[in-house]
N, C-alpha and C. Protein backbone atom coordinates (compact mmCIF):
# COMPACT_ATOMS: atom_id res chain seq x y z
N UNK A 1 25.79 -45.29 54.37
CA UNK A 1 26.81 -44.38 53.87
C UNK A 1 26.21 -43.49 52.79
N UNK A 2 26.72 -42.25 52.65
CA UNK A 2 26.25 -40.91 51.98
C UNK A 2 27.04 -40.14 51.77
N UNK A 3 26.95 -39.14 50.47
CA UNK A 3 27.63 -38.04 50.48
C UNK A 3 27.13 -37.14 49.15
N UNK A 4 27.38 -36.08 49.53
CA UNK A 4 26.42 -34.81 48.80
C UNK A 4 27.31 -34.03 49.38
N UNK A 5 26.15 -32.62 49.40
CA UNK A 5 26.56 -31.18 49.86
C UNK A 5 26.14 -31.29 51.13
N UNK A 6 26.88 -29.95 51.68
CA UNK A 6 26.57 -30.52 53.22
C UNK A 6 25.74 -28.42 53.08
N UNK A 7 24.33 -29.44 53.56
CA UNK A 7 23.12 -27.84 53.66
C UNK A 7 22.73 -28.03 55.31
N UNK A 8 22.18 -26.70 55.50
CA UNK A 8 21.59 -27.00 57.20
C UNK A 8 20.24 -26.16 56.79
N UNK A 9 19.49 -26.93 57.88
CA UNK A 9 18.10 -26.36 57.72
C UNK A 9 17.90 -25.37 58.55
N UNK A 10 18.45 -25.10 59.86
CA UNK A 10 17.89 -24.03 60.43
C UNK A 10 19.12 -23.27 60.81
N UNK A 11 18.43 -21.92 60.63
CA UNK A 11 19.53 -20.76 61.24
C UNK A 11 20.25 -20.51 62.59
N UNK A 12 21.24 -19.97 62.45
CA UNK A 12 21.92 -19.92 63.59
C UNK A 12 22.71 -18.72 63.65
N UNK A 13 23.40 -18.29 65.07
CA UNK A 13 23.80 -16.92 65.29
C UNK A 13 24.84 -16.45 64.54
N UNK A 14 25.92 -17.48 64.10
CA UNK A 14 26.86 -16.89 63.48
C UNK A 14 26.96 -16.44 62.01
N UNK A 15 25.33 -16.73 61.34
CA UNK A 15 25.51 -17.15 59.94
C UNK A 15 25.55 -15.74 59.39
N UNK A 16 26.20 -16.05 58.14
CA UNK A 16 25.84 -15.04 57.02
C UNK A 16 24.16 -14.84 56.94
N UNK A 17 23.85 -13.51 56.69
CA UNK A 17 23.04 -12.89 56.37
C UNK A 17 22.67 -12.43 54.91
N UNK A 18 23.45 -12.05 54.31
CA UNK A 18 23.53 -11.43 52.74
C UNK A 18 25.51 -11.27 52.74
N UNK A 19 25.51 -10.50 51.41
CA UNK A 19 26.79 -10.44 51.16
C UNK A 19 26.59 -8.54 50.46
N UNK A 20 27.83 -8.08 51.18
CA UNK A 20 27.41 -6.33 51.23
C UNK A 20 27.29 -5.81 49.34
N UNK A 21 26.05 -4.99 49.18
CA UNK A 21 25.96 -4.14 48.27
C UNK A 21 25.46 -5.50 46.92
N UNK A 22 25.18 -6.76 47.59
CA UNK A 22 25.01 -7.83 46.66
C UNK A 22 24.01 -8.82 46.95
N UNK A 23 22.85 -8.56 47.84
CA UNK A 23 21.40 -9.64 48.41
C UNK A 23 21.43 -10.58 47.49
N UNK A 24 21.06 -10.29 46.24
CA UNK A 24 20.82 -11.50 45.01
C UNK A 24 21.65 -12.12 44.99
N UNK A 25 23.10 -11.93 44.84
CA UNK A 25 24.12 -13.18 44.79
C UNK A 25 23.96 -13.37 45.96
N UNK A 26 24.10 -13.68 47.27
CA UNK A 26 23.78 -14.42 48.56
C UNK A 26 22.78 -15.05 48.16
N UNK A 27 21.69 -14.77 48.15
CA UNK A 27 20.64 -15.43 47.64
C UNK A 27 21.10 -16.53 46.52
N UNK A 28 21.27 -16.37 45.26
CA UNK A 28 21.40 -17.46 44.54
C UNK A 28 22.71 -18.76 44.69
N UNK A 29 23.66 -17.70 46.03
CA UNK A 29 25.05 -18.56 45.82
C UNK A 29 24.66 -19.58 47.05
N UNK A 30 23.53 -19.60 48.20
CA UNK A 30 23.72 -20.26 49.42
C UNK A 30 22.19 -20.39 49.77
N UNK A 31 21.13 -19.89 48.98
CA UNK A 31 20.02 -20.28 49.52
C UNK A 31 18.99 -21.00 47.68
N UNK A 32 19.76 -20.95 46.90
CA UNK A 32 18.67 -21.11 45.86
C UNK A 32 18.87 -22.84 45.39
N UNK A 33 20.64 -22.75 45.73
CA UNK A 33 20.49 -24.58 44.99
C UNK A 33 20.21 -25.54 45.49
N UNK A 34 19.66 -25.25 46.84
CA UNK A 34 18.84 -26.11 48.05
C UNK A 34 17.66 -25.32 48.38
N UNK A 35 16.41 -25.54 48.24
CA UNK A 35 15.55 -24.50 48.56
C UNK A 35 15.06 -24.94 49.96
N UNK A 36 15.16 -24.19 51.26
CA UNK A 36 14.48 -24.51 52.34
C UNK A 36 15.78 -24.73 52.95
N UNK A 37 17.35 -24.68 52.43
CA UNK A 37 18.30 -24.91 53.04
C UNK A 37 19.44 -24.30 52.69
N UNK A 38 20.14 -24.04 53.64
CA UNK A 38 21.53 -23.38 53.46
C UNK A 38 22.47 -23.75 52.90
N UNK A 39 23.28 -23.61 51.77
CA UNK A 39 24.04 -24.47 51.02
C UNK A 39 25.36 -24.23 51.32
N UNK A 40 26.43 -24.78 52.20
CA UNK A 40 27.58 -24.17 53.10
C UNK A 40 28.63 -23.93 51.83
N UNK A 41 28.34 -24.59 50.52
CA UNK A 41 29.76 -25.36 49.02
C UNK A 41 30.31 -26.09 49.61
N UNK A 42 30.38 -26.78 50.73
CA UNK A 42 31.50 -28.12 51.16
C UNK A 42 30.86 -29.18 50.44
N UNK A 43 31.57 -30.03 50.09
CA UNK A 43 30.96 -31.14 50.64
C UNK A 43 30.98 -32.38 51.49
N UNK A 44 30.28 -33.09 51.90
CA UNK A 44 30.47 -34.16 52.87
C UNK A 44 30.22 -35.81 52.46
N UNK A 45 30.67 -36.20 53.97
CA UNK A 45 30.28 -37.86 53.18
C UNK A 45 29.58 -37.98 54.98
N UNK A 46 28.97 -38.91 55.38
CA UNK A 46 28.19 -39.87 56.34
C UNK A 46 28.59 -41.15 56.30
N UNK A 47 28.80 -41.34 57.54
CA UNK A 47 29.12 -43.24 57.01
C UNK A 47 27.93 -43.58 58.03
N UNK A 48 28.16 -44.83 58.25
CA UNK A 48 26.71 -45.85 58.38
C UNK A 48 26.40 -45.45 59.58
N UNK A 49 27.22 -45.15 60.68
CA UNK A 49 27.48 -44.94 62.40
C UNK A 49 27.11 -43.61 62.53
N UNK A 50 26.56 -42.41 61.63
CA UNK A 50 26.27 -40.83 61.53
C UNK A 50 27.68 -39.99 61.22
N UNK A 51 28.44 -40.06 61.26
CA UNK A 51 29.39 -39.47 61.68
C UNK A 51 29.32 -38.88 60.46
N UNK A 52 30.24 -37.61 60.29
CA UNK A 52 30.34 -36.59 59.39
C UNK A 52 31.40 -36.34 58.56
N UNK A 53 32.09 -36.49 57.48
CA UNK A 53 33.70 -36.01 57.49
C UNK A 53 33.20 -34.91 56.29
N UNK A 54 34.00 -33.71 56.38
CA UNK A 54 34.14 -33.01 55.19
C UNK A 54 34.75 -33.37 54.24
N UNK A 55 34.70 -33.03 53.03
CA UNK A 55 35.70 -33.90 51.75
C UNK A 55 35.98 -32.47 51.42
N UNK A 56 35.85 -31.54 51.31
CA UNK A 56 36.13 -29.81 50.85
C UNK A 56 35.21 -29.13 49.89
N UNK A 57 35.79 -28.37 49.61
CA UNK A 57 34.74 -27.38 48.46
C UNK A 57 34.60 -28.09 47.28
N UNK A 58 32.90 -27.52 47.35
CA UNK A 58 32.78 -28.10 46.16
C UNK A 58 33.02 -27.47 44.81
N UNK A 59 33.39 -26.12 45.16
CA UNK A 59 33.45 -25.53 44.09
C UNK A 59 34.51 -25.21 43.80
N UNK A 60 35.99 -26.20 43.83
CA UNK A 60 37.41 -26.11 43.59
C UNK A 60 37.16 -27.44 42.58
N UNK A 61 36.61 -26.90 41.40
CA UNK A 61 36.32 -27.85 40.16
C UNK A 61 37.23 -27.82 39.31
N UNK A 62 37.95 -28.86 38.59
CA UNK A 62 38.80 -28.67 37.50
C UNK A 62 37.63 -29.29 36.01
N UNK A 63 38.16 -28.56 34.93
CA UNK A 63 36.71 -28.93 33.91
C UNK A 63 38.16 -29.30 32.84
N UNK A 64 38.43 -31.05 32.98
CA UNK A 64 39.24 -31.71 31.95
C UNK A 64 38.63 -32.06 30.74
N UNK A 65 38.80 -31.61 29.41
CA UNK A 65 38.08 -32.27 28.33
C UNK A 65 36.28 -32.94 28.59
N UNK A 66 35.97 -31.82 29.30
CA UNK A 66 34.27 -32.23 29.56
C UNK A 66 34.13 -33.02 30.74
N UNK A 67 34.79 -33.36 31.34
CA UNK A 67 34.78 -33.92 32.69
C UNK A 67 35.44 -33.04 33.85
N UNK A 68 34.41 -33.16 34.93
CA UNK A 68 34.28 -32.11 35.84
C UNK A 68 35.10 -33.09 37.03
N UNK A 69 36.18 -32.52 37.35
CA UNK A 69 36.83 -33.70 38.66
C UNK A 69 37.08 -32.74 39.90
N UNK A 70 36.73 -32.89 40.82
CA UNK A 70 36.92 -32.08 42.39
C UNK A 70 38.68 -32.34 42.42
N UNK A 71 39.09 -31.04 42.95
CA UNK A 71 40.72 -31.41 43.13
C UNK A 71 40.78 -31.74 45.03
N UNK A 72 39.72 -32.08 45.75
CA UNK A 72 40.09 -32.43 46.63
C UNK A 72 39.67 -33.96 46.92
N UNK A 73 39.34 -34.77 45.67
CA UNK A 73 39.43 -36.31 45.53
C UNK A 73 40.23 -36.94 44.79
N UNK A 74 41.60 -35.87 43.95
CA UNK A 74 42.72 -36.09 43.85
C UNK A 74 43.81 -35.76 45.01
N UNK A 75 43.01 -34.97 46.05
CA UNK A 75 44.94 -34.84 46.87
C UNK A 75 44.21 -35.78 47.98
N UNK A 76 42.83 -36.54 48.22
CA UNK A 76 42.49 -37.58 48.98
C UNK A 76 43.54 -38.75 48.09
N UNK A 77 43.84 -38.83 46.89
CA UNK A 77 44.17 -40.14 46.43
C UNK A 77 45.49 -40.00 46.96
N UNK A 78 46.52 -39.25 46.55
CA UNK A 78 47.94 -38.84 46.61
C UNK A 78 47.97 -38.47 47.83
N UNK A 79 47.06 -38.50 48.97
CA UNK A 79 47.83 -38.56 50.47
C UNK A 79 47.97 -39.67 51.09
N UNK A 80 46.80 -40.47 50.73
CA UNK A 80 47.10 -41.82 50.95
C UNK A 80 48.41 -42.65 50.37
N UNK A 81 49.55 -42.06 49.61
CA UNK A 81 50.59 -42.47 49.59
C UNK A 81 51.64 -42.49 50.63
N UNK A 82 52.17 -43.06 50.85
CA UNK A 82 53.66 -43.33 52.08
C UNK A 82 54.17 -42.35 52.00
N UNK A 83 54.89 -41.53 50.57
CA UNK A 83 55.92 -41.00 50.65
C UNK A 83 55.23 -39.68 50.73
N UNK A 84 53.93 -39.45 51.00
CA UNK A 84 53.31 -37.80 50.60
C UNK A 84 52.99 -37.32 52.15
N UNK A 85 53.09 -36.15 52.43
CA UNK A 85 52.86 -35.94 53.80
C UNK A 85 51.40 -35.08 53.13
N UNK A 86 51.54 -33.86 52.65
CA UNK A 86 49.88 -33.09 52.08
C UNK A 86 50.13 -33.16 50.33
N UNK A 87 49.15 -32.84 50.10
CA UNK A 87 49.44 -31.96 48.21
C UNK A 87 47.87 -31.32 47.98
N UNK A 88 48.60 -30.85 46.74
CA UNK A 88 47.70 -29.62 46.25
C UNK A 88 47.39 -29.66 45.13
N UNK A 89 46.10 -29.63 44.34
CA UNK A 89 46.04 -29.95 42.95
C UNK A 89 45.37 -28.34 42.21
N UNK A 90 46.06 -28.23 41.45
CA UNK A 90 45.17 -26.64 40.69
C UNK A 90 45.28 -26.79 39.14
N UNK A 91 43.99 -26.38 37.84
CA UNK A 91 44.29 -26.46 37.07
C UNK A 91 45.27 -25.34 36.06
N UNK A 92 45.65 -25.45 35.42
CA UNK A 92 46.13 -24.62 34.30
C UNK A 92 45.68 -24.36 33.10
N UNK A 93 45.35 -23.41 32.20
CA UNK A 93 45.32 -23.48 30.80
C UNK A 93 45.26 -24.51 30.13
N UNK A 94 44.86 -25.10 29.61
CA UNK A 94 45.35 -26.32 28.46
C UNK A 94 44.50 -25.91 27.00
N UNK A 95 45.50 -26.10 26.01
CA UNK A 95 44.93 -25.35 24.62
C UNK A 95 44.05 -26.50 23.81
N UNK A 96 44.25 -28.07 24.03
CA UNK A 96 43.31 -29.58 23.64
C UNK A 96 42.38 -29.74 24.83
N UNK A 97 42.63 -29.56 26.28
CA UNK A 97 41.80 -30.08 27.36
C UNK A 97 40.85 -29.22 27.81
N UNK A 98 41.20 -28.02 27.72
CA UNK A 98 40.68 -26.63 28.41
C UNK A 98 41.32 -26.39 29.74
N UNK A 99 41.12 -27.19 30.53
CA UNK A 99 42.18 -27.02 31.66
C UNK A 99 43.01 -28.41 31.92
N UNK A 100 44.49 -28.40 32.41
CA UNK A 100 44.98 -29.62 32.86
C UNK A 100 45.58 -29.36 34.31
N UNK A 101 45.70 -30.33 34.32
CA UNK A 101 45.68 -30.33 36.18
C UNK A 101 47.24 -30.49 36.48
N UNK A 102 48.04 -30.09 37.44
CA UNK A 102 49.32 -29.89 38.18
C UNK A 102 48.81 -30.31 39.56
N UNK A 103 49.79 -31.13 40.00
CA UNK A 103 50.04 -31.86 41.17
C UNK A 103 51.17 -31.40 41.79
N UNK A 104 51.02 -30.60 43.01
CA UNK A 104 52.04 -30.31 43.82
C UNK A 104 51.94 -31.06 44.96
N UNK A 105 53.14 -31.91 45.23
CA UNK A 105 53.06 -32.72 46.82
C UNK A 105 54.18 -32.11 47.79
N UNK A 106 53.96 -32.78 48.83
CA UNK A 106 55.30 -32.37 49.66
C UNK A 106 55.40 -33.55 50.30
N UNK A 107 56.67 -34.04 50.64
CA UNK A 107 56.93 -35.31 50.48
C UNK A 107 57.03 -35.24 52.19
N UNK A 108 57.02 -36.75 52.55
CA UNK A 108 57.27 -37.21 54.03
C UNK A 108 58.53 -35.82 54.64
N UNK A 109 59.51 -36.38 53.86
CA UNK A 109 61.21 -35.75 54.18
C UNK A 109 61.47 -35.68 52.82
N UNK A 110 61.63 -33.94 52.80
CA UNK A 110 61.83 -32.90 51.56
C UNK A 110 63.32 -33.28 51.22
N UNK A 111 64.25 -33.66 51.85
CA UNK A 111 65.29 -33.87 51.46
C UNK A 111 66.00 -34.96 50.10
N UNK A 112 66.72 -34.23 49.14
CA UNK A 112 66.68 -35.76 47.77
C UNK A 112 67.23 -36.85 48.34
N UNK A 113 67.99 -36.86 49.65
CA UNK A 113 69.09 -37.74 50.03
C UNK A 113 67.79 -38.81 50.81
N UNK A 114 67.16 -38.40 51.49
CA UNK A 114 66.37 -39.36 52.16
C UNK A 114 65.59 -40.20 51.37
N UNK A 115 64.54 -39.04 50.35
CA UNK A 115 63.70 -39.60 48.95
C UNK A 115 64.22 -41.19 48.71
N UNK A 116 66.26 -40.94 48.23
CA UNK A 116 66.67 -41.55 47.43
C UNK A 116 66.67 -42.70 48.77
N UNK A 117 67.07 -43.06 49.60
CA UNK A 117 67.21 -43.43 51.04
C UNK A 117 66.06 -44.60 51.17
N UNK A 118 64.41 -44.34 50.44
CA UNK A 118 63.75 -44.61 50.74
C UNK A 118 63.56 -45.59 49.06
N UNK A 119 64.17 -45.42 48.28
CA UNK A 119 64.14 -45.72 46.82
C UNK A 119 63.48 -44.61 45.71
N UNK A 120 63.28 -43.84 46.16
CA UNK A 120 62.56 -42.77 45.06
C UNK A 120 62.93 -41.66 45.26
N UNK A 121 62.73 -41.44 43.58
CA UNK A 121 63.21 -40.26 42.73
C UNK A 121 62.14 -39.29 42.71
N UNK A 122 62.27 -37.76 42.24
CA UNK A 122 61.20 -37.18 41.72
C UNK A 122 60.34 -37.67 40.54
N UNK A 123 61.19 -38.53 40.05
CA UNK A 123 60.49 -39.26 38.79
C UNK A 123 59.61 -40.39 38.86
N UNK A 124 60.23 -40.99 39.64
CA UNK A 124 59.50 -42.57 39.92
C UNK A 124 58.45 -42.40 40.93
N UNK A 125 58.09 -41.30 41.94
CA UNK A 125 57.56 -40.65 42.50
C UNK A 125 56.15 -40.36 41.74
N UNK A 126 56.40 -39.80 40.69
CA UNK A 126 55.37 -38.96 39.95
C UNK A 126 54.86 -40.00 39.64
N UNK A 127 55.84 -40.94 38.67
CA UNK A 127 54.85 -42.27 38.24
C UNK A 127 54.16 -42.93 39.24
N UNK A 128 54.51 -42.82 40.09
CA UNK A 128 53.62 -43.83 41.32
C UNK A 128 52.65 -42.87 41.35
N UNK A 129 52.43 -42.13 41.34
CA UNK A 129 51.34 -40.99 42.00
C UNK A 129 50.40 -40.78 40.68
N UNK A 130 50.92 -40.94 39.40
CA UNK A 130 49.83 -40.79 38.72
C UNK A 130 49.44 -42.00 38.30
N UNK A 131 50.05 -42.95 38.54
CA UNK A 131 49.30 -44.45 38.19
C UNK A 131 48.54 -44.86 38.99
N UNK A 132 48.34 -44.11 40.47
CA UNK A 132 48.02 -44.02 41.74
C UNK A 132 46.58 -43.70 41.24
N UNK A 133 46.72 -42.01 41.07
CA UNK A 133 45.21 -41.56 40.18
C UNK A 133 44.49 -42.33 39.61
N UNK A 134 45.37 -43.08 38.29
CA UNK A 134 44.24 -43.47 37.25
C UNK A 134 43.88 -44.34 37.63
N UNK A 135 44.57 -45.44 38.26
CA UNK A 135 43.85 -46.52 38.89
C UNK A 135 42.29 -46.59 40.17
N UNK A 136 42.42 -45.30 40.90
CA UNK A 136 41.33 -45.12 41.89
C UNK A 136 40.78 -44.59 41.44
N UNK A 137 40.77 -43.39 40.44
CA UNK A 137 39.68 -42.37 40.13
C UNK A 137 39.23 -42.96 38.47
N UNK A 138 40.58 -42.38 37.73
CA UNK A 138 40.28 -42.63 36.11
C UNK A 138 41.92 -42.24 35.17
N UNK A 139 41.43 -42.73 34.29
CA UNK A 139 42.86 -42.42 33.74
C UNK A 139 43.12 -40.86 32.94
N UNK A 140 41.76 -40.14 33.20
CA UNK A 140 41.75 -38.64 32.50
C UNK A 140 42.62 -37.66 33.63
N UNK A 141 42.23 -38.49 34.89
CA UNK A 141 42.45 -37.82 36.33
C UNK A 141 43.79 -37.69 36.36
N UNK A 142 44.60 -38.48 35.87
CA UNK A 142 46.07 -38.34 36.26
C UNK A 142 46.79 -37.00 35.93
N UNK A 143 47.39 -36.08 36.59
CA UNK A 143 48.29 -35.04 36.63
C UNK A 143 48.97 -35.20 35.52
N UNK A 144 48.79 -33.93 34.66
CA UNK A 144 50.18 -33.83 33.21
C UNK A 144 51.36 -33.81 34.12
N UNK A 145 51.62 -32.97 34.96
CA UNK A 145 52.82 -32.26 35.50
C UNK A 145 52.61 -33.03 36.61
N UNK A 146 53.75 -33.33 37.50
CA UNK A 146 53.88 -33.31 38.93
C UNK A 146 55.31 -32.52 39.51
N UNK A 147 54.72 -31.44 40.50
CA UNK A 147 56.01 -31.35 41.13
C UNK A 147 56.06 -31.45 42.52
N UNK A 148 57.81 -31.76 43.03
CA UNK A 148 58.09 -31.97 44.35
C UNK A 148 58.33 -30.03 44.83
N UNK A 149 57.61 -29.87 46.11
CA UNK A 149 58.01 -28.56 46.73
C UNK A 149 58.37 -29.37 48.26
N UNK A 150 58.85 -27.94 48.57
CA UNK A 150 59.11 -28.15 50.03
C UNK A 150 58.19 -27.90 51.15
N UNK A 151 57.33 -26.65 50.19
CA UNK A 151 56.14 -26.75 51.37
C UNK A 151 54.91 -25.70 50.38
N UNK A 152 53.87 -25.91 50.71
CA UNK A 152 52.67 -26.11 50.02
C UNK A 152 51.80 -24.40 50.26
N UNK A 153 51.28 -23.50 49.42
CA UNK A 153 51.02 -22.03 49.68
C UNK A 153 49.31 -22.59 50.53
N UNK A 154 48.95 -21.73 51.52
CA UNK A 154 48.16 -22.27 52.64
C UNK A 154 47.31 -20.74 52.45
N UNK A 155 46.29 -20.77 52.52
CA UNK A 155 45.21 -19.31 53.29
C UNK A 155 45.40 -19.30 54.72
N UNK A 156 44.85 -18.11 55.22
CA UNK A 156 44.88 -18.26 56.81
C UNK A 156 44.19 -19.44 57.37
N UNK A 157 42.90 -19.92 57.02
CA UNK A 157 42.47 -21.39 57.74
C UNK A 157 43.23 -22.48 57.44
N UNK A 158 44.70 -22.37 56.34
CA UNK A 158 45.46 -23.85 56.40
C UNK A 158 45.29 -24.38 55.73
């Protein structure tokens, strides 16, 4: 088992070439922090059998009080919950932390009547989800804020 950046060594037809009116940044953003290799910013893990999974960008960094945490090994923690169908982690401003982190989920069934149906609140929710954090990752990791949405803002790839 492994996990790093995921680089490729040899070229292929579809790749980027440069980036327009900008060679040097192409150059330093995808060929310099691996030398001899293509640096895609994902990153990946390998398990023992080869297989590949992406874990996401690596460069969706939140920088908490000097600690650097990926926000896509916080919405790995908080999907593995029952009641979470996806979520989304982004930082904010913080005037003591430098940045603090917001947790947006979207729940199994958006509805409060079901939530409650199932025993949980938006409140008791959050607590599960950030005691969730500190316990797998760390206790800096846990979300100031959590909120419930109904559905989650997506780019065209989803």
């Amino acid at each position: 088992d492994a996990s790093g950046a995921l680089c490729i060594s040899q070229a292929w037809p579809g790749m980027a070439r440069t980036i327009y009116n900008d060679h040097k940044r192409f150059l330093e953003t995808y060929l310099t922090p691996y030398p001899g290799f293509f640096f895609t910013g994902d990153g990946v893990y390998r398990t023992s059998e080869g297989y590949y999974q992406l874990t996401g960008r690596l460069d969706d960094i939140i920088n908490i009080s000097g600690h650097r945490l990926g926000t896509a090994e916080v919405e790995d923690v908080v999907n593995h919950h029952v009641a979470v169908a996806e979520s989304a982690v982004i930082g904010y401003p913080h005037e003591i932390k430098g940045e603090g982190k917001m947790l947006s989920f979207l729940p199994q069934n958006t509805s409060p009547r079901a939530m409650a149906l199932h025993g949980y609140t938006q409140e008791t929710l959050a607590v599960e989800l950030q005691e969730l954090i500190s316990k797998k990752i760390a206790k800096y990791a846990a979300p100031d804020y959590v909120q419930v949405t109904h559905r989650l803002p997506k780019t065209r790839s989803g």
